[in-house]
C-alpha atoms as a PDB file:
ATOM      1  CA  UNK A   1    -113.103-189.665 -11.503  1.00  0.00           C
ATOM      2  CA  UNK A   2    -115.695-188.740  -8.308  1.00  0.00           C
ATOM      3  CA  UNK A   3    -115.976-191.427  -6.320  1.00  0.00           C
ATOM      4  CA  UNK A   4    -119.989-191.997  -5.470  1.00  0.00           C
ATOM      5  CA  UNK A   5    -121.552-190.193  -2.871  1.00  0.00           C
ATOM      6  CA  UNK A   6    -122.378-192.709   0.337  1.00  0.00           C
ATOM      7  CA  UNK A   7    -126.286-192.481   1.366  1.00  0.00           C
ATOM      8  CA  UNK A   8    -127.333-193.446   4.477  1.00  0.00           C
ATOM      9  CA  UNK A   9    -130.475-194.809   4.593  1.00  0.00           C
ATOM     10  CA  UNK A  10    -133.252-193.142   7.098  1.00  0.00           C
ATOM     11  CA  UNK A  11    -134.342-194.844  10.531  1.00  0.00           C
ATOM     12  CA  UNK A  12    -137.507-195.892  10.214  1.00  0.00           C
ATOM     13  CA  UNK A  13    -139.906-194.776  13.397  1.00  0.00           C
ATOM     14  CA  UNK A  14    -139.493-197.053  16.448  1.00  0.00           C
ATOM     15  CA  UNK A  15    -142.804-198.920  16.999  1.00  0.00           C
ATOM     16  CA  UNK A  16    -145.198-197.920  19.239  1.00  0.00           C
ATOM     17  CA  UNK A  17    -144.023-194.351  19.031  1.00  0.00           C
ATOM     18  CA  UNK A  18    -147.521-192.259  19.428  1.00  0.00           C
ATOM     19  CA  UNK A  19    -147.420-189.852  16.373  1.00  0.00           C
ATOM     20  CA  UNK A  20    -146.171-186.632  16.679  1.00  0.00           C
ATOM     21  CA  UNK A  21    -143.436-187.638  19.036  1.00  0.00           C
ATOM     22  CA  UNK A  22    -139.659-188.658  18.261  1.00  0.00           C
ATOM     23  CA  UNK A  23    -137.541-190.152  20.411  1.00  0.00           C
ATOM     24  CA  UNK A  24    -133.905-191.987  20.111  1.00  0.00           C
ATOM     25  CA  UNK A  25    -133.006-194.966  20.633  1.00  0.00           C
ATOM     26  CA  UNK A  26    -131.622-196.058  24.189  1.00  0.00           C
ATOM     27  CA  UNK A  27    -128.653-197.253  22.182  1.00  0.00           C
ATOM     28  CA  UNK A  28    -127.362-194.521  22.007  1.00  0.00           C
ATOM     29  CA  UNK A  29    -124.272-193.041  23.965  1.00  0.00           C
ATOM     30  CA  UNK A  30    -126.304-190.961  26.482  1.00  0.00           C
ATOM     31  CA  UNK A  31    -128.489-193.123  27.713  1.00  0.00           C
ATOM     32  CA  UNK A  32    -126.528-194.994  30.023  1.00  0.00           C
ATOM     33  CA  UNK A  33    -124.887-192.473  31.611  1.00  0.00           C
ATOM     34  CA  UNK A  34    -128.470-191.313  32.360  1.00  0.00           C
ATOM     35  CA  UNK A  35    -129.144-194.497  33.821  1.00  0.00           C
ATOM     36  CA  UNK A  36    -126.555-194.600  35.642  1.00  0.00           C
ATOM     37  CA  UNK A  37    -126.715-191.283  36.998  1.00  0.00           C
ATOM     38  CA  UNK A  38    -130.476-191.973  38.323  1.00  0.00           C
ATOM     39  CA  UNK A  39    -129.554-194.994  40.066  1.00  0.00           C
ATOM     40  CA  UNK A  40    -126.644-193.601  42.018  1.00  0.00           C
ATOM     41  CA  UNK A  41    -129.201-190.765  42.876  1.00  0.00           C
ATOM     42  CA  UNK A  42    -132.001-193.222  44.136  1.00  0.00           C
ATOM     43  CA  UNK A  43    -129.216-195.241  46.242  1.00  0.00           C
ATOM     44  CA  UNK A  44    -127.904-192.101  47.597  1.00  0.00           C
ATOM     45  CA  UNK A  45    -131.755-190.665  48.511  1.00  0.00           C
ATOM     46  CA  UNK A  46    -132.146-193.958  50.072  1.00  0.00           C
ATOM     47  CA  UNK A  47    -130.064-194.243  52.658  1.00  0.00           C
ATOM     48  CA  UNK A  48    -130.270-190.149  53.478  1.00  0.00           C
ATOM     49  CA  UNK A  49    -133.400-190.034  53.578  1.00  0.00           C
ATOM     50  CA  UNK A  50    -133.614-192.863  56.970  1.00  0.00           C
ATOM     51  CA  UNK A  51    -131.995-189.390  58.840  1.00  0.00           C
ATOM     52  CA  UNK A  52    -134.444-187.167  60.165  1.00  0.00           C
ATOM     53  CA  UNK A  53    -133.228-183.592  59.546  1.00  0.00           C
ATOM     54  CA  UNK A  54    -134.940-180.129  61.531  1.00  0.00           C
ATOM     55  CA  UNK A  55    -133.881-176.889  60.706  1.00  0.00           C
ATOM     56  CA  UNK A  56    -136.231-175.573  63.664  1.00  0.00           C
ATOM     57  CA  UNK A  57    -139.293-173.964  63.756  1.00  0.00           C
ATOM     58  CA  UNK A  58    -140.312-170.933  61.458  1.00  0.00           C
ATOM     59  CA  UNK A  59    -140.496-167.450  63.564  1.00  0.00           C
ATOM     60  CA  UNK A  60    -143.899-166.705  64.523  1.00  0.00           C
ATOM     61  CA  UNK A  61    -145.625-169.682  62.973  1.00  0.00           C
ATOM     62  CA  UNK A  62    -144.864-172.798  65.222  1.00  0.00           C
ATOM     63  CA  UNK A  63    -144.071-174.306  61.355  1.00  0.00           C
ATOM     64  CA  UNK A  64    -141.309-176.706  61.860  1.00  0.00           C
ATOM     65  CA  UNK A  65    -138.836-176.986  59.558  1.00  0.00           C
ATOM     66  CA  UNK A  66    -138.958-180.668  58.955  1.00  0.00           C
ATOM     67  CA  UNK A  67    -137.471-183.090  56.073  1.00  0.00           C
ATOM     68  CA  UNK A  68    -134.663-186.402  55.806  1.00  0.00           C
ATOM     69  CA  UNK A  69    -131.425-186.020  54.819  1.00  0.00           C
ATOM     70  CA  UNK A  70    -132.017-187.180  51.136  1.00  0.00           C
ATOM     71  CA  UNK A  71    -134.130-183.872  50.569  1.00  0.00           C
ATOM     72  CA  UNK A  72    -130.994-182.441  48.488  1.00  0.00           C
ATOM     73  CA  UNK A  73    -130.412-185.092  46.110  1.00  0.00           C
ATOM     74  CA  UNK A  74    -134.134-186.393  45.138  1.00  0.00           C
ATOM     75  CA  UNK A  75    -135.227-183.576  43.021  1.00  0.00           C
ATOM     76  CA  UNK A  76    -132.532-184.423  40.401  1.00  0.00           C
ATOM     77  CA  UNK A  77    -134.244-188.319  40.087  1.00  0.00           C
ATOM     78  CA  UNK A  78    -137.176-186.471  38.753  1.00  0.00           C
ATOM     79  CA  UNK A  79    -135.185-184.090  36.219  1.00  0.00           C
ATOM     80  CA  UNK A  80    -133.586-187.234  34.717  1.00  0.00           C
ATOM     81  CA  UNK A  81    -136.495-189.069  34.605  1.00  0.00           C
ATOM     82  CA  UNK A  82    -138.400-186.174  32.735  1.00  0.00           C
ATOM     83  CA  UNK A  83    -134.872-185.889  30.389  1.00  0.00           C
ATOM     84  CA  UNK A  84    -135.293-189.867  29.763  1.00  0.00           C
ATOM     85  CA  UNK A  85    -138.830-189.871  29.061  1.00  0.00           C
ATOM     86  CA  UNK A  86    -138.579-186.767  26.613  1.00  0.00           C
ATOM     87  CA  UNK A  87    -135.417-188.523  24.578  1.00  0.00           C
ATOM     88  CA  UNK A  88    -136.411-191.882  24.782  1.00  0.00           C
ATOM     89  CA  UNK A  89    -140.008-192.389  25.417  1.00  0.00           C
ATOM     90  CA  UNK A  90    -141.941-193.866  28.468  1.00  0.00           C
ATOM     91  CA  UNK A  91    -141.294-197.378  27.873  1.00  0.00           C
ATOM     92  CA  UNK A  92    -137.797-196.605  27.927  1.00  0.00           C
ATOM     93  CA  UNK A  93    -138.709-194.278  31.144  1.00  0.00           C
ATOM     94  CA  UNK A  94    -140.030-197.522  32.841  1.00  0.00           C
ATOM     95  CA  UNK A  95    -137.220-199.698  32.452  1.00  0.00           C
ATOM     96  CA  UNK A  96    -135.057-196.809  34.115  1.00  0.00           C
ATOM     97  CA  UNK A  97    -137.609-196.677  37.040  1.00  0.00           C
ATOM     98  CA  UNK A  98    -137.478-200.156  37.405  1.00  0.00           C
ATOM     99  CA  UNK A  99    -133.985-200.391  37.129  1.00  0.00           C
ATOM    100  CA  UNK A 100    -133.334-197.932  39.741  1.00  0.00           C
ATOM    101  CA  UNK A 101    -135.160-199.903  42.391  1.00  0.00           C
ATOM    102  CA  UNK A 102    -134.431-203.329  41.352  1.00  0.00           C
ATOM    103  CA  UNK A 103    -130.377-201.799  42.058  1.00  0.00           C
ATOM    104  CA  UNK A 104    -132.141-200.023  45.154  1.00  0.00           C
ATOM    105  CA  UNK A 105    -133.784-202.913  46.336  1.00  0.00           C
ATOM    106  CA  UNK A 106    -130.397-205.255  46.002  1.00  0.00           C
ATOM    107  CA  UNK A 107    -128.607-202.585  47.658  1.00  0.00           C
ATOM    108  CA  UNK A 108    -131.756-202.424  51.280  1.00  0.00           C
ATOM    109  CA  UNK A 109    -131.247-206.266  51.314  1.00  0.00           C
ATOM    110  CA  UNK A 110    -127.072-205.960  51.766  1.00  0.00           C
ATOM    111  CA  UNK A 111    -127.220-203.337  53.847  1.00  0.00           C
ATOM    112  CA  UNK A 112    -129.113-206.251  56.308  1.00  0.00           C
ATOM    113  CA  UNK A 113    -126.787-209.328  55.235  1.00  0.00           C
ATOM    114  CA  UNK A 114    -123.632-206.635  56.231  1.00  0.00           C
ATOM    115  CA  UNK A 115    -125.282-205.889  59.617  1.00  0.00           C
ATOM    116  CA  UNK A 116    -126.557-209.488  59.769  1.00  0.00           C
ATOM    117  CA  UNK A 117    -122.621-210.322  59.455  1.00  0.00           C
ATOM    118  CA  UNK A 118    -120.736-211.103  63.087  1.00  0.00           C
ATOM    119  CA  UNK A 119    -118.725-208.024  63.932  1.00  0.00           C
ATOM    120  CA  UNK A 120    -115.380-207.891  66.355  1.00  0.00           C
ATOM    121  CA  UNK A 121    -116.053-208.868  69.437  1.00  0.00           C
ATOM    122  CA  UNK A 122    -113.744-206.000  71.009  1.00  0.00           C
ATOM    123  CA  UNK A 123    -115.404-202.617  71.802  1.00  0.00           C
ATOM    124  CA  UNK A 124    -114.501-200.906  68.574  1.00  0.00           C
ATOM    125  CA  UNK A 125    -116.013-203.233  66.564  1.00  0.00           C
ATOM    126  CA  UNK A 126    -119.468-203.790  68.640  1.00  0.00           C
ATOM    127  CA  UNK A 127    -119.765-199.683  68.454  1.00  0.00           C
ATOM    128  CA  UNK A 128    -119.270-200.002  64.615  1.00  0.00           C
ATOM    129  CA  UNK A 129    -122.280-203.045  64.848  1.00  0.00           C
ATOM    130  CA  UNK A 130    -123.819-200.173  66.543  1.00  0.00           C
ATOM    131  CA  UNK A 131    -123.659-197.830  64.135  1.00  0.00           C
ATOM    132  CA  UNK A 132    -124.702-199.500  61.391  1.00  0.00           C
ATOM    133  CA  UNK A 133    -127.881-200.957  62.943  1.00  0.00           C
ATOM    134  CA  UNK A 134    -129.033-196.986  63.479  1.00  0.00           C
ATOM    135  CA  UNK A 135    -127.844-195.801  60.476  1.00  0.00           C
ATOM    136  CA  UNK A 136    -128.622-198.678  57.848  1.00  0.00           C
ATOM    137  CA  UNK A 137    -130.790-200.917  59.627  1.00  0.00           C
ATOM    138  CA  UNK A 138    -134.103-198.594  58.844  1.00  0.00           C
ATOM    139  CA  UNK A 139    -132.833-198.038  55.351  1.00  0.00           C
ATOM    140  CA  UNK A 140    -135.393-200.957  53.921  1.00  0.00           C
ATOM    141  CA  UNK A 141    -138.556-198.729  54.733  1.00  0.00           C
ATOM    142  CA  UNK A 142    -137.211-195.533  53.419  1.00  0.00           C
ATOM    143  CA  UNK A 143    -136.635-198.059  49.748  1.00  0.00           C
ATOM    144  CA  UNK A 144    -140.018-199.347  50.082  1.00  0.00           C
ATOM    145  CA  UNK A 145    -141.573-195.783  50.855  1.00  0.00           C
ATOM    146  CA  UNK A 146    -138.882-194.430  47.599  1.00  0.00           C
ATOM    147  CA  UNK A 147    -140.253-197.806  45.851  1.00  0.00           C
ATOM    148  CA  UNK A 148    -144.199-197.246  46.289  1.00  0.00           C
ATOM    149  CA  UNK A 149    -143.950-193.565  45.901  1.00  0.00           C
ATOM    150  CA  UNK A 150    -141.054-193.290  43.009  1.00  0.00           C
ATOM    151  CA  UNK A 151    -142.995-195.478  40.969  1.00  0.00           C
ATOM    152  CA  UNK A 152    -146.440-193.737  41.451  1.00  0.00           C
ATOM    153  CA  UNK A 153    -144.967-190.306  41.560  1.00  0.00           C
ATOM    154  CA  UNK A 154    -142.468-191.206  38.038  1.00  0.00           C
ATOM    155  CA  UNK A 155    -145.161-193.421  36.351  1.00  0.00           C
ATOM    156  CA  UNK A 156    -147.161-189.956  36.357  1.00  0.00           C
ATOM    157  CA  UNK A 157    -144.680-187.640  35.397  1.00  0.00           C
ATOM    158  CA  UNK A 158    -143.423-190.194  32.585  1.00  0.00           C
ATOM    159  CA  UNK A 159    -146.910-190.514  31.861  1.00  0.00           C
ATOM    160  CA  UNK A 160    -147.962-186.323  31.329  1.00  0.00           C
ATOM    161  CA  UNK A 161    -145.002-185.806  29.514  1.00  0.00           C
ATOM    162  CA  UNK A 162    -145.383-188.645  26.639  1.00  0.00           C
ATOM    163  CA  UNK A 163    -148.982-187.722  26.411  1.00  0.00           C
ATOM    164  CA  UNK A 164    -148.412-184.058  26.055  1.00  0.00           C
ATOM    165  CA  UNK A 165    -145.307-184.837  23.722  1.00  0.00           C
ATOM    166  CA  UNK A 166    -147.366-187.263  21.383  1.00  0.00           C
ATOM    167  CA  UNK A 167    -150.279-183.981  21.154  1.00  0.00           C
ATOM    168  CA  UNK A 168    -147.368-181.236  20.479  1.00  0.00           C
ATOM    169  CA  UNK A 169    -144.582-182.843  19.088  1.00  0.00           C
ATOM    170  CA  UNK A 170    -141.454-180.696  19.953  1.00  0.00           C
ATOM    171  CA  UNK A 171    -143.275-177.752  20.948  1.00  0.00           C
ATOM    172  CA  UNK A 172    -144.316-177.125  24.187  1.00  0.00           C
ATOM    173  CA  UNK A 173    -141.283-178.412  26.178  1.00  0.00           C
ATOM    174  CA  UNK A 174    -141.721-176.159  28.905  1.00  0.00           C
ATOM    175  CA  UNK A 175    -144.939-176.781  29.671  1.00  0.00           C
ATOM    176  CA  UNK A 176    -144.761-180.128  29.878  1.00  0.00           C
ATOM    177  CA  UNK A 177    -142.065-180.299  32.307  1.00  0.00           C
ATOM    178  CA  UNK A 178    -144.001-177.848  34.621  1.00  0.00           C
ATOM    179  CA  UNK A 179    -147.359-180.330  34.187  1.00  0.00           C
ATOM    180  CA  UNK A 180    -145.339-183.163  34.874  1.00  0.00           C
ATOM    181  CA  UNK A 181    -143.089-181.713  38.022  1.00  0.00           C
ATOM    182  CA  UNK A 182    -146.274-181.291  40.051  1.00  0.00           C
ATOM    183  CA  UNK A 183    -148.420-183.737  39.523  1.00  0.00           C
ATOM    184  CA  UNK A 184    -145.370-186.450  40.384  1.00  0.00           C
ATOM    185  CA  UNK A 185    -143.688-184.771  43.150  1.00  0.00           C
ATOM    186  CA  UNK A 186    -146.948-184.282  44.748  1.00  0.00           C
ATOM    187  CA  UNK A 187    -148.154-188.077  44.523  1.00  0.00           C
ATOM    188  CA  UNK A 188    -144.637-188.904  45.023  1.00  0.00           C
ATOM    189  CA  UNK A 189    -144.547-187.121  48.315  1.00  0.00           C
ATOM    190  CA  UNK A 190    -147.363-187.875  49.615  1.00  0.00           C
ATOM    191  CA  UNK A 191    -146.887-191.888  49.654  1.00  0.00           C
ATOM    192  CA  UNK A 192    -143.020-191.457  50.562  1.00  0.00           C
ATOM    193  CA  UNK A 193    -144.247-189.539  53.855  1.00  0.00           C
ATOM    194  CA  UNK A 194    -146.751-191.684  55.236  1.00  0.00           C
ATOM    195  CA  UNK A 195    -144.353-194.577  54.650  1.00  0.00           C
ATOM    196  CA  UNK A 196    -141.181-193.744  55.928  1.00  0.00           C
ATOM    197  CA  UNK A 197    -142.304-190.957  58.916  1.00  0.00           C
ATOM    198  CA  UNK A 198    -141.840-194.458  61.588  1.00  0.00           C
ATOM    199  CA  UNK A 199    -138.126-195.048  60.029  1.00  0.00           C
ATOM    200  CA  UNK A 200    -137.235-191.203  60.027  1.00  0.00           C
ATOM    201  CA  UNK A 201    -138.888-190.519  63.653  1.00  0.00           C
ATOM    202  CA  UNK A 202    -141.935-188.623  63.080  1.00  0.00           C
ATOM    203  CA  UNK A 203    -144.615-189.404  65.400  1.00  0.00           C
ATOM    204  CA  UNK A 204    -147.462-186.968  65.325  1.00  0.00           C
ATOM    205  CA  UNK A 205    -149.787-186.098  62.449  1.00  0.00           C
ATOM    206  CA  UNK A 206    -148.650-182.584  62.446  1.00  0.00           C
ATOM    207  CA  UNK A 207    -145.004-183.544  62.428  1.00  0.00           C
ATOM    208  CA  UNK A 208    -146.278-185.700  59.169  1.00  0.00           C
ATOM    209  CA  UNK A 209    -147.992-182.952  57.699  1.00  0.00           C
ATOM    210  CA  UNK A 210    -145.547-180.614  58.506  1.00  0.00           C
ATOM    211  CA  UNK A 211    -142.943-182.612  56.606  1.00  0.00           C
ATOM    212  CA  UNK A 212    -145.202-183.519  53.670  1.00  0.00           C
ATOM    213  CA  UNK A 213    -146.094-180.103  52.907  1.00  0.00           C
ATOM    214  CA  UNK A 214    -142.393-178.670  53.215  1.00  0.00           C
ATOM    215  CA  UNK A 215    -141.706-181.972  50.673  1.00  0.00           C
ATOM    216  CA  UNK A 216    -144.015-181.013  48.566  1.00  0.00           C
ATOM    217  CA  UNK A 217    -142.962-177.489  48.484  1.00  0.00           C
ATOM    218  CA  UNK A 218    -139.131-178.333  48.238  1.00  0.00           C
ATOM    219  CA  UNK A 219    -139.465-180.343  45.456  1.00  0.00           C
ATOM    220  CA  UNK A 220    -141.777-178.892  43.131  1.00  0.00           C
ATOM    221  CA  UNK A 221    -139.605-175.666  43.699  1.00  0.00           C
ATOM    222  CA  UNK A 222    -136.533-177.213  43.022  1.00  0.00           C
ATOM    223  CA  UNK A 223    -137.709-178.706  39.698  1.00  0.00           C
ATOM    224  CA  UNK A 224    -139.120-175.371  38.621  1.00  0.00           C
ATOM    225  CA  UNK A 225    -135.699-173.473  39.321  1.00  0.00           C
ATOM    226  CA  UNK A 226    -134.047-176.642  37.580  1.00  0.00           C
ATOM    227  CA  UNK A 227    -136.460-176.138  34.171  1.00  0.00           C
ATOM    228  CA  UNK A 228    -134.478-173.578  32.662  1.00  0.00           C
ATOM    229  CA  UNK A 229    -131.350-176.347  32.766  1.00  0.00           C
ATOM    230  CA  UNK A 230    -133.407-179.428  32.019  1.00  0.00           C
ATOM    231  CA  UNK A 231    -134.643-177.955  28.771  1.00  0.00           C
ATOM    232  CA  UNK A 232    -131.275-176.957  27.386  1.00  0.00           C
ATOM    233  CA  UNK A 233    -129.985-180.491  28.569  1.00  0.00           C
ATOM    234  CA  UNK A 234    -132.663-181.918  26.720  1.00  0.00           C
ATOM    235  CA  UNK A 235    -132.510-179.594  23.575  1.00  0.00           C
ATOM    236  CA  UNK A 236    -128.509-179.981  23.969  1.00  0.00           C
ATOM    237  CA  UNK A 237    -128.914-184.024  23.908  1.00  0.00           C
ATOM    238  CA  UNK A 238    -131.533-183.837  21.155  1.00  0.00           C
ATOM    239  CA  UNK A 239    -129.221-181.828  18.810  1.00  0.00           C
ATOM    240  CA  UNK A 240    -126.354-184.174  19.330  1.00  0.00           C
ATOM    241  CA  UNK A 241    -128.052-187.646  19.103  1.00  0.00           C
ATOM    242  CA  UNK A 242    -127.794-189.026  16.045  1.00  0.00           C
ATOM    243  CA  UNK A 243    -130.937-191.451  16.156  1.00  0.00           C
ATOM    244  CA  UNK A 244    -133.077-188.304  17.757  1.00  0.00           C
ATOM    245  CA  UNK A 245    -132.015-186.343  14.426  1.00  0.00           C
ATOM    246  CA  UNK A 246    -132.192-189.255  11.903  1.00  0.00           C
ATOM    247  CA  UNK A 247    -136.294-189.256  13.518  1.00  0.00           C
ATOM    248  CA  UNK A 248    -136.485-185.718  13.344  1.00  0.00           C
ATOM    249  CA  UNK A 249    -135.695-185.636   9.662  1.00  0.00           C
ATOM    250  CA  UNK A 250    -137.582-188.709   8.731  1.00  0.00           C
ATOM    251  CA  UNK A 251    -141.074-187.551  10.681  1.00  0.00           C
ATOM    252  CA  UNK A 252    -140.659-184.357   8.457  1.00  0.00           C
ATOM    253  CA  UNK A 253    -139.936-186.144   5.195  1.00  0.00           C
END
């Protein structure tokens, strides 16, 4: 005797999901290592980005080279957050966002309590007090400059990509993370700037602009170099999710 074939029944469509657009569910077994990855990121930006960095001035120009020294590690908050919102959707997105700064947030407000804290009273230990008032104690501006201009900047990206997913489906996966790199990093950067230049040390508007338009220039770069390797993350993740697949089928059913 055979014994009966098992059938596993289809996953229906999460609700809410626009049509035309599948995503997983945040269940899953990648998700929170995507989480987790853009909150470490964020924390990390955070507290680099309260040192001003200049790599001089630019030969013949007068162009300083300004930025902070979280200018390495941002970029890669906005490739996970356009791999989340292309899995799992832009409510899902949102809760990451907010995550990340809720964690960021907690994070500013120990930094204080820890300097707050009464240190040794011997040398050693007041140059340690020291050292963490310069180095952590502007760290709360460069999170609320991260806070007003991550959420602007991500909201936007998360927003372009969903909207562009829900008219193409899963075509068009390139050009919607080239849409979506722009238009965030550039709203993003801008309100991070003017925000955090007091904490960081820039004092003149052309120091400002000067650091905003590097920023700007940086960033969008970085995530255009980084496309090729976001989409085959993405495609890679899609293949191997379960729920993503189980969608897939079902939408073309």
């Amino acid at each position: 005797m055979t014994s009966p074939q098992r059938t596993h029944a289809p996953i229906a469509p999460r609700s809410g999901s626009p049509a035309g657009a599948v995503y997983a569910d945040r269940g899953s077994s990648h998700f929170d290592i995507l989480l987790a990855a853009m909150v470490t990121v964020v924390i990390l930006s955070g507290i680099g980005a309260a040192k001003g960095v200049s790599f001089g001035t630019v030969p013949g120009t007068g162009f300083e080279i300004i930025t902070d020294g979280g200018f390495f590690l941002f970029p890669l908050a906005y490739v996970l957050g356009d791999i989340i919102t292309e899995l799992y959707g832009p409510r899902t997105a949102r809760r990451a966002i907010l995550t990340s700064f809720a964690v960021s947030i907690l994070a500013s407000i120990s930094y204080q309590v820890i300097i707050a804290l009464p240190p040794f009273p011997d040398d050693y230990g007041m140059a340690k007090q020291e050292a963490l008032e310069l180095a952590l104690g502007p760290v709360w501006i460069v999170v609320l400059a991260g806070l007003v201009g991550f959420l602007a900047g991500q909201s936007l990206n998360s927003a372009v990509v969903s909207r562009m997913k829900r008219r193409t489906g899963e075509r068009g996966l390139i050009g919607r993370l080239f849409t979506s790199s722009g238009l965030g990093e550039l709203v993003d950067t801008i309100l991070f700037c003017t925000i955090a230049s007091a904490a960081i040390g820039i004092t003149t508007v052309e120091q400002w602009a000067e650091y905003t338009i590097l920023g700007v220039l940086y960033k969008v770069l970085v995530q255009y170099a980084m496309i090729p390797v976001t989409s085959a993350v993405i495609r890679w993740l899609k293949r191997t999710d379960p729920t993503y697949q189980a969608r897939l089928a079902d939408a073309a059913a």
